[in-house]
C-alpha atoms as a PDB file:
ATOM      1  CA  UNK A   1     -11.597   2.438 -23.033  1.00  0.00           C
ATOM      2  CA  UNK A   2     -14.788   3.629 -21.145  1.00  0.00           C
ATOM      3  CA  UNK A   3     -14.936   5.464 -18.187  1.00  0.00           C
ATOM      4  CA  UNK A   4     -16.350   2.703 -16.357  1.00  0.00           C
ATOM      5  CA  UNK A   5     -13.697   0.299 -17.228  1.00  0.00           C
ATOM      6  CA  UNK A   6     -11.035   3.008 -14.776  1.00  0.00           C
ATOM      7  CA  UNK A   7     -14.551   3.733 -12.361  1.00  0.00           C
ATOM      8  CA  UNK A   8     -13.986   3.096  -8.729  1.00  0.00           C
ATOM      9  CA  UNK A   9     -16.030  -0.123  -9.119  1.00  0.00           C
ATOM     10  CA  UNK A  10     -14.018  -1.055 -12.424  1.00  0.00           C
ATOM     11  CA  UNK A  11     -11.785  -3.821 -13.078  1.00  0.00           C
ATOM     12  CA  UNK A  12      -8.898  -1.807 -12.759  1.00  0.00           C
ATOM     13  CA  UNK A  13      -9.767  -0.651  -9.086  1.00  0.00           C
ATOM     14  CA  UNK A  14     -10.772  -3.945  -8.156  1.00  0.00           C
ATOM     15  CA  UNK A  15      -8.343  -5.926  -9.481  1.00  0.00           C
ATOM     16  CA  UNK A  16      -5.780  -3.431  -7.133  1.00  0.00           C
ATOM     17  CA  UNK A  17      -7.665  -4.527  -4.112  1.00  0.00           C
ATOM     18  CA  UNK A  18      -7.983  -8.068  -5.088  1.00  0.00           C
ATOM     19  CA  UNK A  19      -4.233  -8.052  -5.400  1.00  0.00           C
ATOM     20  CA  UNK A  20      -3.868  -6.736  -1.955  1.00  0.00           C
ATOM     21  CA  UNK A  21      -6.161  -8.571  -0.694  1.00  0.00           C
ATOM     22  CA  UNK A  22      -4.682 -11.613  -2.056  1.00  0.00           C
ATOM     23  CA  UNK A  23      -0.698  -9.996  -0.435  1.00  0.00           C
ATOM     24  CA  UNK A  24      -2.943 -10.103   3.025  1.00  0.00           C
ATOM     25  CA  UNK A  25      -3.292 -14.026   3.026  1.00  0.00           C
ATOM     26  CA  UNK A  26      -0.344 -14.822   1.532  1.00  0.00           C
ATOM     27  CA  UNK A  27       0.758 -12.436   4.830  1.00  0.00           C
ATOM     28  CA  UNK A  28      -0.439 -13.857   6.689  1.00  0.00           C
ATOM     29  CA  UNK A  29      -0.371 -17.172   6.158  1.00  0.00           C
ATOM     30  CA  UNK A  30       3.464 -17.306   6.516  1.00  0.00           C
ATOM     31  CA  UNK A  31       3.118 -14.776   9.982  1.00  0.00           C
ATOM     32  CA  UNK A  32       0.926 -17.687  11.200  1.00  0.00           C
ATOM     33  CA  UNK A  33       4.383 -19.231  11.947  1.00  0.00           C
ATOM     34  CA  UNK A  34       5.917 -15.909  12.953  1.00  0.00           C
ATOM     35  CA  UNK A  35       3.830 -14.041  15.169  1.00  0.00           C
ATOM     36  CA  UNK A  36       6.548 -11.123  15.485  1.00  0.00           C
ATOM     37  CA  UNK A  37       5.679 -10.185  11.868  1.00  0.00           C
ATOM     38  CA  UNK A  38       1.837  -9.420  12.117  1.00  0.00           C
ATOM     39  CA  UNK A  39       2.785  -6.042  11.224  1.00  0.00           C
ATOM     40  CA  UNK A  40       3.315  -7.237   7.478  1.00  0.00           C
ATOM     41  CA  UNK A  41      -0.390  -8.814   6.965  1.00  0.00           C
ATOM     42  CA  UNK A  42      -1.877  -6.199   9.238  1.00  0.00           C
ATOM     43  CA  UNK A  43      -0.033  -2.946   6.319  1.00  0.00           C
ATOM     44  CA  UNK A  44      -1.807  -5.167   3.814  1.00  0.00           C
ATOM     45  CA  UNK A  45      -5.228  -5.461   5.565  1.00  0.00           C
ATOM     46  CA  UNK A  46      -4.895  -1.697   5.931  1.00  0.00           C
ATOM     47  CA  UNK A  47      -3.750  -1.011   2.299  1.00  0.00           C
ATOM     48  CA  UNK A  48      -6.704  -3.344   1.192  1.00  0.00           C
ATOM     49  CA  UNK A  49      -9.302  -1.347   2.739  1.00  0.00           C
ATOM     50  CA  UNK A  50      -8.117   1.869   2.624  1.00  0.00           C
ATOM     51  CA  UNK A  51      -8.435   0.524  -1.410  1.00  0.00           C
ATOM     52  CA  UNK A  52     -11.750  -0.199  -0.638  1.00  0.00           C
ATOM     53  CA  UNK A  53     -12.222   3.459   0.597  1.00  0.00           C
ATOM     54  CA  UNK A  54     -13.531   2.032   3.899  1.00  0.00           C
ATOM     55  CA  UNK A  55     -11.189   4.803   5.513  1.00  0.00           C
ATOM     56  CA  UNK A  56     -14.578   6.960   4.169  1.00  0.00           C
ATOM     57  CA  UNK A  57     -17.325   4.797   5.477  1.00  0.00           C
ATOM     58  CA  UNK A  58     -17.627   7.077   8.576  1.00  0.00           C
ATOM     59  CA  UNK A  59     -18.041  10.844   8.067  1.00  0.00           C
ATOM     60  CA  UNK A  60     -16.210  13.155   7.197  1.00  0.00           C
ATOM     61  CA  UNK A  61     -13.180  10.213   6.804  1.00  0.00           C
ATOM     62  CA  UNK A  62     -10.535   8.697   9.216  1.00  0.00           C
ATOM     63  CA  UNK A  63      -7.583   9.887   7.241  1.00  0.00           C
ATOM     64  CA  UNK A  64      -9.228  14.214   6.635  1.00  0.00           C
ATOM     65  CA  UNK A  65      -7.618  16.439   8.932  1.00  0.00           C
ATOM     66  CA  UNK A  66     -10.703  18.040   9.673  1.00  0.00           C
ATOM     67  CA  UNK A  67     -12.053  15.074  11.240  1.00  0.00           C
ATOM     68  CA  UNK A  68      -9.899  15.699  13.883  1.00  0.00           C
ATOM     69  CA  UNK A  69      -9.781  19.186  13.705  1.00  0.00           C
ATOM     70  CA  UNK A  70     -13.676  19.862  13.124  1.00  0.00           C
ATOM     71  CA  UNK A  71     -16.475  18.389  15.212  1.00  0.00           C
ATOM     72  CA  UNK A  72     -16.361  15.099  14.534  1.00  0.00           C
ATOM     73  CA  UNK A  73     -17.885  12.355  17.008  1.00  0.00           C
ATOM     74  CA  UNK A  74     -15.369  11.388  19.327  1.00  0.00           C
ATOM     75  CA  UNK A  75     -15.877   7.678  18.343  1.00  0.00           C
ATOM     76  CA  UNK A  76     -15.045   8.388  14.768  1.00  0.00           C
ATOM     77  CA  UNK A  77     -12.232  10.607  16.323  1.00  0.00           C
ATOM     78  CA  UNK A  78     -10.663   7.316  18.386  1.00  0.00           C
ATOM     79  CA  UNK A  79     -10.818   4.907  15.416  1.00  0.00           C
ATOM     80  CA  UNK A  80      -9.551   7.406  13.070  1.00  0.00           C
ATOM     81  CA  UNK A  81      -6.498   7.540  15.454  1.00  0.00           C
ATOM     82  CA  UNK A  82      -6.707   3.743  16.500  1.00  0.00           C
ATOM     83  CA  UNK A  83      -5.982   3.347  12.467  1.00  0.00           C
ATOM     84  CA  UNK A  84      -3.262   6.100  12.193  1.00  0.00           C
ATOM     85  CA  UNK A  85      -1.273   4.840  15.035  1.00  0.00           C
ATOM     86  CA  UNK A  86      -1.723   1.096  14.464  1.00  0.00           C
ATOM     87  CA  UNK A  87      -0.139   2.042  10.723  1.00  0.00           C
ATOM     88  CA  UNK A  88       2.667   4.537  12.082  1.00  0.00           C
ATOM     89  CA  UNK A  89       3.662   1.068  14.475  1.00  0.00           C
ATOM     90  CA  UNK A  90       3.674  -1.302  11.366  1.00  0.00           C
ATOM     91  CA  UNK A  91       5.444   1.287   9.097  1.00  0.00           C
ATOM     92  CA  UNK A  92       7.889   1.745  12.136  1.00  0.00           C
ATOM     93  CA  UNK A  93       8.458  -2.017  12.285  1.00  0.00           C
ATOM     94  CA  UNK A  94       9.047  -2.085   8.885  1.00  0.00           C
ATOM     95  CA  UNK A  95      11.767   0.428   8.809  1.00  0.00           C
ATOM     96  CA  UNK A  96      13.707  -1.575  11.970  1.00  0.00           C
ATOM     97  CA  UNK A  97      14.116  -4.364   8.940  1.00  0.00           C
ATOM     98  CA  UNK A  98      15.512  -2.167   6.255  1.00  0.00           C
ATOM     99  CA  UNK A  99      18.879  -3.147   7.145  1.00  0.00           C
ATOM    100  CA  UNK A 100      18.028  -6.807   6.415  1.00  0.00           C
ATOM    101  CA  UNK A 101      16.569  -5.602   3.043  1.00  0.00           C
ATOM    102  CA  UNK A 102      20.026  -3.805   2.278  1.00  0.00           C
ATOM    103  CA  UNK A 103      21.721  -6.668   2.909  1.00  0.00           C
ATOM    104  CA  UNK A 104      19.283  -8.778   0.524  1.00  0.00           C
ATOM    105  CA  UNK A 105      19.690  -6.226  -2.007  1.00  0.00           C
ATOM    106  CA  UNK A 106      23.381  -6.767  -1.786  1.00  0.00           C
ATOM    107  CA  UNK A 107      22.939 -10.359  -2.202  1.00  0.00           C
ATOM    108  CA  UNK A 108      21.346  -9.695  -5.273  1.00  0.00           C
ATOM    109  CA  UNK A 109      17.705 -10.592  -4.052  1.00  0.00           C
ATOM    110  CA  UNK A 110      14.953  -9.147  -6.167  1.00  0.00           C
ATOM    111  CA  UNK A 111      12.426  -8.789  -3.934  1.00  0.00           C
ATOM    112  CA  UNK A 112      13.883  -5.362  -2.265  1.00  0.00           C
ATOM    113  CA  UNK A 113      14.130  -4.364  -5.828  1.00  0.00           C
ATOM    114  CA  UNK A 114      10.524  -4.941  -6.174  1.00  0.00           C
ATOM    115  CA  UNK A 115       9.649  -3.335  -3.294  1.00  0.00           C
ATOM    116  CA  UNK A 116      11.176  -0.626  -4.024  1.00  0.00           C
ATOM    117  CA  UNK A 117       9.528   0.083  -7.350  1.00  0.00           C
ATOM    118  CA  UNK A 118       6.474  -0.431  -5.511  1.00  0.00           C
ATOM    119  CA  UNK A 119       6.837   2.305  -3.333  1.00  0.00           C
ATOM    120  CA  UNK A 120       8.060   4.390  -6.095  1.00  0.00           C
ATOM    121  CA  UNK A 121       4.909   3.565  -8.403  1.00  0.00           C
ATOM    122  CA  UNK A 122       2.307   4.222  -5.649  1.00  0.00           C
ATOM    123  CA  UNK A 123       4.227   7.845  -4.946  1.00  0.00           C
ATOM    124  CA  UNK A 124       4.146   8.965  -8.453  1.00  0.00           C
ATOM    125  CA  UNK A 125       0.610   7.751  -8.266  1.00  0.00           C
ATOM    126  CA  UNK A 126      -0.360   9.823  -5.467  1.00  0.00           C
ATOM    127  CA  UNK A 127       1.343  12.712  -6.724  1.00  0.00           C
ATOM    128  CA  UNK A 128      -0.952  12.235 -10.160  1.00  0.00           C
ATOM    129  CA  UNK A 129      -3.934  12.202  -7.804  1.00  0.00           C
ATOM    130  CA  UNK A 130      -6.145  15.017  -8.174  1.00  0.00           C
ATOM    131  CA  UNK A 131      -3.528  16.992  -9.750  1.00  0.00           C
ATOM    132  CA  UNK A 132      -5.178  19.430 -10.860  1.00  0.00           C
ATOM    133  CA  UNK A 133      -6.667  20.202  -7.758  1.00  0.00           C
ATOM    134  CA  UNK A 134      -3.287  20.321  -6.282  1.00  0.00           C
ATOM    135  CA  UNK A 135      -1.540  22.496  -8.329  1.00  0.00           C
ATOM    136  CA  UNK A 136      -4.723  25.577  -8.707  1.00  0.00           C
ATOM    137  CA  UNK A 137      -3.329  27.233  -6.099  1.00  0.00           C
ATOM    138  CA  UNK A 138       0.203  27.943  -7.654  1.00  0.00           C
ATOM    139  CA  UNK A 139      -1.625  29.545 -10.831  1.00  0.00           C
ATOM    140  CA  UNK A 140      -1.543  26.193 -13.126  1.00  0.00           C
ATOM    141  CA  UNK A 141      -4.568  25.344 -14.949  1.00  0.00           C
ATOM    142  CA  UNK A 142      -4.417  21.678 -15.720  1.00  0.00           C
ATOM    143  CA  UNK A 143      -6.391  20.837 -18.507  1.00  0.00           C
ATOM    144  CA  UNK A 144      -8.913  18.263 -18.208  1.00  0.00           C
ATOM    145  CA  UNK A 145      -7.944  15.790 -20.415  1.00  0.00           C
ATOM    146  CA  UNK A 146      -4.256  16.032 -18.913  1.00  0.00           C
ATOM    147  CA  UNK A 147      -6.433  15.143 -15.416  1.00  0.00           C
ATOM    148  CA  UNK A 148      -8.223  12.533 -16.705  1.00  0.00           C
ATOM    149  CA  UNK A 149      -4.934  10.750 -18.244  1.00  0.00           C
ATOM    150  CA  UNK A 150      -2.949  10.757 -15.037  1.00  0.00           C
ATOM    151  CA  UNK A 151      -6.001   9.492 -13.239  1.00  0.00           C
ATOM    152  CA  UNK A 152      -5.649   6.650 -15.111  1.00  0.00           C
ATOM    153  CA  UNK A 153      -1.864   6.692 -14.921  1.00  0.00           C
ATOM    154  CA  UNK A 154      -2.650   6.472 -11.519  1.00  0.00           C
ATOM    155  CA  UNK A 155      -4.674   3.946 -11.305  1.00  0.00           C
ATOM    156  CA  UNK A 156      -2.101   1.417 -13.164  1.00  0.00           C
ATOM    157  CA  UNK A 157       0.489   2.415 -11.188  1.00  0.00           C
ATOM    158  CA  UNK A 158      -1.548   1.629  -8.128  1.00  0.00           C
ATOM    159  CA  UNK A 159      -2.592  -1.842 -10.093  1.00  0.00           C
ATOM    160  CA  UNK A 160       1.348  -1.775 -10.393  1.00  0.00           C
ATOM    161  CA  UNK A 161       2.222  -1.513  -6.945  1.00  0.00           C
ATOM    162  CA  UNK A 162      -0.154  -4.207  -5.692  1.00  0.00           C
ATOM    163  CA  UNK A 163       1.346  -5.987  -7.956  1.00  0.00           C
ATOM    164  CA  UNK A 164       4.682  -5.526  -7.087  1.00  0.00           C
ATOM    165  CA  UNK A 165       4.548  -5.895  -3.569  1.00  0.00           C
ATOM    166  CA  UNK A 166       2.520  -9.713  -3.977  1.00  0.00           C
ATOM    167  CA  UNK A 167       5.384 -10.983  -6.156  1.00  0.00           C
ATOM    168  CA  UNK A 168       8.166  -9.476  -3.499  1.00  0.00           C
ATOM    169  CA  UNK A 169       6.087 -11.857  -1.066  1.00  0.00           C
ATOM    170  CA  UNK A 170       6.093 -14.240  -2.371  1.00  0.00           C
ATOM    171  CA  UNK A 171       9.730 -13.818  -4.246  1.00  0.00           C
ATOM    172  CA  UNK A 172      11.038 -12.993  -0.995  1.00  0.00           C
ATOM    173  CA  UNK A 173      10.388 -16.689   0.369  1.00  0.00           C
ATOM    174  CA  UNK A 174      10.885 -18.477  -2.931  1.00  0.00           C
ATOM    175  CA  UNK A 175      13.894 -21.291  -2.232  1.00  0.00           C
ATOM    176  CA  UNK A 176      17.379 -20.745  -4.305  1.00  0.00           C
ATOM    177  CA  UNK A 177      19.422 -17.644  -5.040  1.00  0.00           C
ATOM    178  CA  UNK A 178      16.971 -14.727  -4.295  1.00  0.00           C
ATOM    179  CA  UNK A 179      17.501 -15.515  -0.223  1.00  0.00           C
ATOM    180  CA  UNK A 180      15.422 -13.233   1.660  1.00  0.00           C
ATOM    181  CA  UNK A 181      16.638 -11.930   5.330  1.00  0.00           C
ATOM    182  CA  UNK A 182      16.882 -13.425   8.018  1.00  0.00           C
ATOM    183  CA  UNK A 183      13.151 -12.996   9.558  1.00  0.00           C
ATOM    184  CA  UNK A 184      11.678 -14.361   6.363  1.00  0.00           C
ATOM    185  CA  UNK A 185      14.340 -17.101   6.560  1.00  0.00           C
ATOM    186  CA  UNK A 186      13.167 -18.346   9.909  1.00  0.00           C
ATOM    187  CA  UNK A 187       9.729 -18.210   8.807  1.00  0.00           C
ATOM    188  CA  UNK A 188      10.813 -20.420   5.360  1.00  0.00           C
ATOM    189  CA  UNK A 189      13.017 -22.874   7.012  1.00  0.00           C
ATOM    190  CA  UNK A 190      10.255 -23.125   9.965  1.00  0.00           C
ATOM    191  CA  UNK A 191      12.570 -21.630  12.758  1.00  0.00           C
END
């Protein structure tokens, strides 16, 4: 396949942030009727455009430590930690429903199943991310055509993960056996 097909403005790219941005409205159209869950289609706002590498649209980038650390405007400086702390909140309100998704997963509901290869698929993706890069200063030379495969092993598995998580969503309020807990419930049944 050509390089521009796994470009940052390829299909494959795209068609990760199309996903997400399609898991954002389907969100937050069900948070609509549970306001205590914003934190789910706000993650997938911020996973859309941090896909859209609008995390880089102010220099030298919200998420580089030397934005903070160098001399950054203090404008870009606030946002940068406006986004960081508004994303530490949702992850944190995520984790205060885990126990909800272990008792799913008991129940034998896929969508904690599917989240969970999500967040396995988007690690090993990051850790493919400019590996060779990462690993020069421990002595490995990563040749470039190993580089070039995992960057597009990455980019699938990010494709992957998008993926993933919009079928949990929507799995995860689907009527019948795979039940989801009891926040999603409420929002389901219209409580």
């Amino acid at each position: 396949m050509s390089d521009a097909f796994w470009s940052e403005s390829g299909p494959v790219e795209l068609g990760t942030a199309a996903l997400l941005a399609i898991l954002t409205a389907v969100l937050l159209w069900r948070a609509v009727r549970a306001p205590r869950l914003w934190h789910l289609p706000m993650l997938g706002a911020l996973l859309t455009m941090r896909e859209f590498d609008l995390d880089k649209a102010v220099e030298p980038g919200l998420l580089k430590a030397r934005t903070y650390s160098g001399d950054a405007p203090l404008a870009v400086k606030l946002l940068g930690l406006f986004v960081i702390v508004l994303a530490l909140v949702c992850l944190w309100r995520v984790a205060r429903d885990l126990p909800a998704a272990w008792r799913a997963l008991r129940a034998g509901a896929a969508w904690p199943w599917l989240v969970g290869t999500a967040i396995v698929a988007v690690v090993v993706a990051k850790s493919f991310d400019g590996i060779g890069r990462k690993l020069a200063p421990f002595g490995i030379d990563v040749p470039p055509e190993t580089v070039l495969a995992l960057s597009r092993v990455e980019e699938v598995l990010e494709l992957l993960f998008a993926l993933l998580l919009l079928i949990a969503a929507t799995v995860a309020w689907r009527r019948g056996t795979d039940a989801p807990p009891a926040p999603i419930a409420s929002i389901r049944d219209g409580r």
